[in-house]
C-alpha atoms as a PDB file:
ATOM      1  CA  UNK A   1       0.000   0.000   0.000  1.00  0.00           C
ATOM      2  CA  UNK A   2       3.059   2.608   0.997  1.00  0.00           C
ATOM      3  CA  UNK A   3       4.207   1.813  -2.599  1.00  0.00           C
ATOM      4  CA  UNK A   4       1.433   2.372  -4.758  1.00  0.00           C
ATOM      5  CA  UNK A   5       0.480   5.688  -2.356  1.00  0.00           C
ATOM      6  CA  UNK A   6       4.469   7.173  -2.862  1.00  0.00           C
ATOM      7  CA  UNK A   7       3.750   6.114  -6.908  1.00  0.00           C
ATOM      8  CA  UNK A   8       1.284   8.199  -6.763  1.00  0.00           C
ATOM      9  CA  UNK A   9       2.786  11.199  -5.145  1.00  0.00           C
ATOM     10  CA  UNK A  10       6.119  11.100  -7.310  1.00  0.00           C
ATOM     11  CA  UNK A  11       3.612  10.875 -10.330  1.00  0.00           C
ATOM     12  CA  UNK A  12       1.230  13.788  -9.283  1.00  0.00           C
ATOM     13  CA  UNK A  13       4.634  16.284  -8.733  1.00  0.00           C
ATOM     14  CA  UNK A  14       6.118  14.941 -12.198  1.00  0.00           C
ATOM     15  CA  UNK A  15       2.854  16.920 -13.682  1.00  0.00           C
ATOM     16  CA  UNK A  16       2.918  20.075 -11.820  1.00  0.00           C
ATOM     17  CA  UNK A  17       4.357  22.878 -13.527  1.00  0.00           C
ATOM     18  CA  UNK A  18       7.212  24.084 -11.943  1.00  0.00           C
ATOM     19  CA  UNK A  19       7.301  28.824 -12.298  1.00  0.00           C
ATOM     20  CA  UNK A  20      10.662  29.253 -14.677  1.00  0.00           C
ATOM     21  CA  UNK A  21      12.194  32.743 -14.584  1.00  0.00           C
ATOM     22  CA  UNK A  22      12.861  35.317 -16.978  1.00  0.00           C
ATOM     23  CA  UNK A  23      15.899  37.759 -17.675  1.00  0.00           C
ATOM     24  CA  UNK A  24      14.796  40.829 -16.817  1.00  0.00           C
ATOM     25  CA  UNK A  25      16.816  43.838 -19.080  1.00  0.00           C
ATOM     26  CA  UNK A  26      16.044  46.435 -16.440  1.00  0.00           C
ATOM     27  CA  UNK A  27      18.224  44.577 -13.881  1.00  0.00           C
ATOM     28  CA  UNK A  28      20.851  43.733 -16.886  1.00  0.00           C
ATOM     29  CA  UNK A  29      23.662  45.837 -19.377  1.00  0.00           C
ATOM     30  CA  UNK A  30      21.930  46.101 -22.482  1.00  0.00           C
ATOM     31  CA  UNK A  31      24.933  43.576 -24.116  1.00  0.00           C
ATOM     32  CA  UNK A  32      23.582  40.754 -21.993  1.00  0.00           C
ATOM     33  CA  UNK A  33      20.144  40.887 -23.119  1.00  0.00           C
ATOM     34  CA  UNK A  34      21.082  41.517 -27.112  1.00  0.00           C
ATOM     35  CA  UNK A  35      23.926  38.646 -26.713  1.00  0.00           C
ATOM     36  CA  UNK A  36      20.899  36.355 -25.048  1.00  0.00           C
ATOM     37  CA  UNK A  37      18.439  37.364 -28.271  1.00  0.00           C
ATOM     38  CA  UNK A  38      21.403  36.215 -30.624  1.00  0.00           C
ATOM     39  CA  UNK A  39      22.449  33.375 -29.404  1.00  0.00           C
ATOM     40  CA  UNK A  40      19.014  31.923 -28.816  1.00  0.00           C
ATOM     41  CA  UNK A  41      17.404  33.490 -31.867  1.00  0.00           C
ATOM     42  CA  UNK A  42      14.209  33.850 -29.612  1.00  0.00           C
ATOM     43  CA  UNK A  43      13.551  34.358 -26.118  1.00  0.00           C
ATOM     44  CA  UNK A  44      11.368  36.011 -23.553  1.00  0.00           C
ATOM     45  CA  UNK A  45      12.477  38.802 -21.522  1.00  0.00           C
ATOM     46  CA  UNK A  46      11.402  40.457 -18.911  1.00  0.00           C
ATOM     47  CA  UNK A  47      11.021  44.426 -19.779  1.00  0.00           C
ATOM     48  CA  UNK A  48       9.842  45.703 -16.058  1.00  0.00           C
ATOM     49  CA  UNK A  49       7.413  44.786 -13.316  1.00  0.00           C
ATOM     50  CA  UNK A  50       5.549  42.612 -14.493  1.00  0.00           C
ATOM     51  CA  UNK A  51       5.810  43.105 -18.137  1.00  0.00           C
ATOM     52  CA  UNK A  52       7.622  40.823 -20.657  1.00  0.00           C
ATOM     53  CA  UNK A  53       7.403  40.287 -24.413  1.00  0.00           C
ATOM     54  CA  UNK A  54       9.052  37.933 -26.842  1.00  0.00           C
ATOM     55  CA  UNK A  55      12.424  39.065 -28.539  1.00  0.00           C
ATOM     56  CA  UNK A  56      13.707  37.802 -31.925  1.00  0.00           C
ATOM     57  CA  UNK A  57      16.649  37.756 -34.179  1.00  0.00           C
ATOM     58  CA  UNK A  58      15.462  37.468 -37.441  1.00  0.00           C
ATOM     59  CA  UNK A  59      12.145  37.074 -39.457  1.00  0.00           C
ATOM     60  CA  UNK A  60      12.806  32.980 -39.335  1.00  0.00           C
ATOM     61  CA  UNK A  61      11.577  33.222 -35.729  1.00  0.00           C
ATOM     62  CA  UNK A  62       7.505  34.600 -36.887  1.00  0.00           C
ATOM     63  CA  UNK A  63       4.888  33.189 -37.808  1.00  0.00           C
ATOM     64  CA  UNK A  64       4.477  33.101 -41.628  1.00  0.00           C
ATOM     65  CA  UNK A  65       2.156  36.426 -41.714  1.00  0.00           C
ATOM     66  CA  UNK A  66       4.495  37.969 -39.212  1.00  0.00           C
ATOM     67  CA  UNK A  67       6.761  40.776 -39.929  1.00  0.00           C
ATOM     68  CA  UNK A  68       9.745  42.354 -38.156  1.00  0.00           C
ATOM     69  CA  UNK A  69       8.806  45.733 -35.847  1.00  0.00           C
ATOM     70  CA  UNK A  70      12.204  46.964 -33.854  1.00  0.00           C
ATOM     71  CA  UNK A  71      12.482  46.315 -30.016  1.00  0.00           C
ATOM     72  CA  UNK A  72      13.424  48.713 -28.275  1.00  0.00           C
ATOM     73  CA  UNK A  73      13.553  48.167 -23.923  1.00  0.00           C
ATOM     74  CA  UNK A  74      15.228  49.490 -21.020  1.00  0.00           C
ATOM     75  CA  UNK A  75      18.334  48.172 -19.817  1.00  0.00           C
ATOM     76  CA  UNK A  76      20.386  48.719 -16.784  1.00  0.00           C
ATOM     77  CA  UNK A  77      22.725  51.012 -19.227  1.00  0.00           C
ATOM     78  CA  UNK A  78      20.330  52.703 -21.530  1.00  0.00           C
ATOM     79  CA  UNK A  79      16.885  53.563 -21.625  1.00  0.00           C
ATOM     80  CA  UNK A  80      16.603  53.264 -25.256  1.00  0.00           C
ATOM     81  CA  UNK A  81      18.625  49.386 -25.889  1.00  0.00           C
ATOM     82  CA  UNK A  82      17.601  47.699 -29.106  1.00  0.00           C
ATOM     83  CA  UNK A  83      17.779  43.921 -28.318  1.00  0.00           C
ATOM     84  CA  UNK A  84      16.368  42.817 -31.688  1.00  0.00           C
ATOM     85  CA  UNK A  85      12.939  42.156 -33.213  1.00  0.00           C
ATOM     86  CA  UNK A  86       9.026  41.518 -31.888  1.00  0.00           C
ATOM     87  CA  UNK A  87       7.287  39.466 -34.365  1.00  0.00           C
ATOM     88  CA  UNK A  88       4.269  42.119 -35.493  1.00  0.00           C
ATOM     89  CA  UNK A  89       1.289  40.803 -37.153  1.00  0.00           C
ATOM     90  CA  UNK A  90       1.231  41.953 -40.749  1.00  0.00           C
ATOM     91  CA  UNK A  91      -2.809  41.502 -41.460  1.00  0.00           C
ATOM     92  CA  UNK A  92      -5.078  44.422 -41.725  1.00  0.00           C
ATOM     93  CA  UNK A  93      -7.127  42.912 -39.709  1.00  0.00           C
ATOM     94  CA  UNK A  94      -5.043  42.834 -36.592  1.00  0.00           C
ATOM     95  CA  UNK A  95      -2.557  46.405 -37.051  1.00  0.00           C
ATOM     96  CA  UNK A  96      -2.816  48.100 -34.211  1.00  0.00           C
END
């Protein structure tokens, strides 16, 4: 009985999500956070607070209607640091 109860424990914590955490560029030099975008191609950053967005290196990284809108966030060095690319919807339907 022990047995099939700790089975059923180790198999009930193999499911739970476990929180992961994010850069965040605020806390970072702006290098760190472009280097991260490069080498990964795409990652998610956080940008402040709460707030974090998806960063990428090139076009490959979007969806097929996606195109390329410059990201610009703040850094621990600069207000202004370009760390790459968001993918942007490119359909009328969704422009913002």
């Amino acid at each position: 009985m022990k047995a099939i109860v700790l089975m059923l424990a180790l198999l009930l914590n193999a499911g739970m999500a476990t929180a992961q955490t994010r850069p965040s560029t605020v806390s970072r030099p702006c290098a760190a956070s472009q280097r991260d975008v490069q080498v990964n191609g795409a990652i998610v950053l956080g940008t402040g607070g709460y707030t974090y967005d998806r960063f990428v290196r090139d076009r490959s990284f979007c969806e097929f209607d996606e195109g390329l809108d410059p990201a610009f966030v703040p850094s621990r060095d600069s207000q202004t640091c370009f760390v790459g690319y968001r993918c942007k919807s490119q359909s009328r339907w969704f422009n913002d």
